[in-house]
Protein backbone atom coordinates (compact mmCIF):
# COMPACT_ATOMS: atom_id res chain seq x y z
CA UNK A 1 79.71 45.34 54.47
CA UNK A 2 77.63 42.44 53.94
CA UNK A 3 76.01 41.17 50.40
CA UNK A 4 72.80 43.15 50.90
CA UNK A 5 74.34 46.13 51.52
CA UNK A 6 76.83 46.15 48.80
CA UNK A 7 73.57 45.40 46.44
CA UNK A 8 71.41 48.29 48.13
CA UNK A 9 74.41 50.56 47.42
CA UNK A 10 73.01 50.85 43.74
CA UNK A 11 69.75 52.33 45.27
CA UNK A 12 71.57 56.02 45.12
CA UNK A 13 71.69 56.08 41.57
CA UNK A 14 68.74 55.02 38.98
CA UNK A 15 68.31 51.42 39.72
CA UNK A 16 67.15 49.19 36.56
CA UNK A 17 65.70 45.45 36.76
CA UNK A 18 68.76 44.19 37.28
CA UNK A 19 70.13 46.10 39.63
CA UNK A 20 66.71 45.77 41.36
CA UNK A 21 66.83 42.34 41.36
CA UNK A 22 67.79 40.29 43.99
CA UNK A 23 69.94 37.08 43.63
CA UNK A 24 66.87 35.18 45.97
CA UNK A 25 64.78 35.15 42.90
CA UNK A 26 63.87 36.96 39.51
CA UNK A 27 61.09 39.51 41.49
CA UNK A 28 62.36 39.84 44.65
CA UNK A 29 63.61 44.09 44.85
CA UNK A 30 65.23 44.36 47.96
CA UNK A 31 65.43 47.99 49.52
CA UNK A 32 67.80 50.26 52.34
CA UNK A 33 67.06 52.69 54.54
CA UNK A 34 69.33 54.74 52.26
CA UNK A 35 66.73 53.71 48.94
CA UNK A 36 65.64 56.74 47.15
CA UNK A 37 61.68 55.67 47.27
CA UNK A 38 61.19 57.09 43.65
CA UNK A 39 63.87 54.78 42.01
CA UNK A 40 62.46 51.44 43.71
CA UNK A 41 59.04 52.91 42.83
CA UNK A 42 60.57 52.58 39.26
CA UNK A 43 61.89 49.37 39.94
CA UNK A 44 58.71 47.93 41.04
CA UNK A 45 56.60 49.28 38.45
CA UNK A 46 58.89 48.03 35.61
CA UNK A 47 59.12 44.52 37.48
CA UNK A 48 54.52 44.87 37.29
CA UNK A 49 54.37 45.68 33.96
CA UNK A 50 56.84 42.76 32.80
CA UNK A 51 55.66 39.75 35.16
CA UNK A 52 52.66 40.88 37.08
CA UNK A 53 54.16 40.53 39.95
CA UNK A 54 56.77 40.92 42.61
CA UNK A 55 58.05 41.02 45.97
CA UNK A 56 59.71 44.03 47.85
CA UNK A 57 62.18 43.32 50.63
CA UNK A 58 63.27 45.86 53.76
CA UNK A 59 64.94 44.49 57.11
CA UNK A 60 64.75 47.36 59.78
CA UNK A 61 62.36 50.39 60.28
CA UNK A 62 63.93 52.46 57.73
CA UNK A 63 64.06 50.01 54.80
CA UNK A 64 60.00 49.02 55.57
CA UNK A 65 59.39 53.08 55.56
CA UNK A 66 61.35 53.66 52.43
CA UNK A 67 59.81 50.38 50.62
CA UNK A 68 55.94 51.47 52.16
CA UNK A 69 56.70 54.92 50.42
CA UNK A 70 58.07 53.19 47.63
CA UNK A 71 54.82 51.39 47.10
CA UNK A 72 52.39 53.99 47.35
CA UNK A 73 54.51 55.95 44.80
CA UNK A 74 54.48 53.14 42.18
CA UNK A 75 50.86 52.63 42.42
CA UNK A 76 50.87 56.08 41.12
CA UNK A 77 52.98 55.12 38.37
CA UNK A 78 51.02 52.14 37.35
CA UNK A 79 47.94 54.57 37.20
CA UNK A 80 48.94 55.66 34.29
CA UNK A 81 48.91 52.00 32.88
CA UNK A 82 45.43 51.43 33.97
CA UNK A 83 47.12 48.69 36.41
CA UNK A 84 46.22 48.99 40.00
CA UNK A 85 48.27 46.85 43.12
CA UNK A 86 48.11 45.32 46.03
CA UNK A 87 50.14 43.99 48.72
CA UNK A 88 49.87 41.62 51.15
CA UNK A 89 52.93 42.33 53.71
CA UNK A 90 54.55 39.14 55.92
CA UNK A 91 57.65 38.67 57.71
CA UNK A 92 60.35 36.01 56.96
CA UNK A 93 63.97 35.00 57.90
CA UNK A 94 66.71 35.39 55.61
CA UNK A 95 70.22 34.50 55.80
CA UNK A 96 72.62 38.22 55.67
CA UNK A 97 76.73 36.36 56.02
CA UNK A 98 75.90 33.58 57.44
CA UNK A 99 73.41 35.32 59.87
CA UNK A 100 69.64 35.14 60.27
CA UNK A 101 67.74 38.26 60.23
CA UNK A 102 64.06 38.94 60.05
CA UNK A 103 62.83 41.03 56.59
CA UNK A 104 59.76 42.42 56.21
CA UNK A 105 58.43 40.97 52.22
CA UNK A 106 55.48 42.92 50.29
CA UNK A 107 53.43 40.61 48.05
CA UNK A 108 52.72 42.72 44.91
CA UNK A 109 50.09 41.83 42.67
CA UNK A 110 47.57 43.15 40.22
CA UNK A 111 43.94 44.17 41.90
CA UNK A 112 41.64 41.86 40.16
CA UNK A 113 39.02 44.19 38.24
């Protein structure tokens, strides 16, 4: 079991900021295929409120459908904050046990009003 999927083993229960929270940075939420999309959606609207931003990582199919849904579902929790996103999706390499694999990062940030 590699580092990032011992960390996305927390995604079955409630997952907090730091359990959210990657070790590549202070924003960076990393998500499975196994995520529940309601507890990153959690995740990712705590980590809006505090720092107005963040960035939402998935490597393979699953993990970019789970973070997408993820997204959508946070937006809808920001709502109620009067805080709309966006997110401008890009792909870079990251290194999983001494490997190189390509992740799929969303850009979150506040809509400008």
């Amino acid at each position: 079991m590699s580092e990032y999927d011992s960390h996305m083993s927390l995604s079955d229960s409630y997952m907090d900021d730091r359990d959210a929270i990657g070790e590549d940075g202070p924003d960076i939420i990393k998500v499975s295929a196994r995520s529940r999309s309601t507890a990153v959606a959690g995740a990712i609207a705590g980590v809006m409120r505090q720092h107005h931003g963040a960035e939402v990582q998935a490597i393979g199919a699953g993990a970019v459908n789970q973070a997408v849904k993820a997204l959508a579902i946070a937006r809808g929790y920001l709502e109620r904050d009067e805080m709309d996103i966006v997110t401008t999706p890009y792909f870079t390499e990251v290194d999983i046990d001494g490997q190189e694999r390509t992740a799929v990062r969303f850009r979150v940030e506040t809509r400008p009003e």
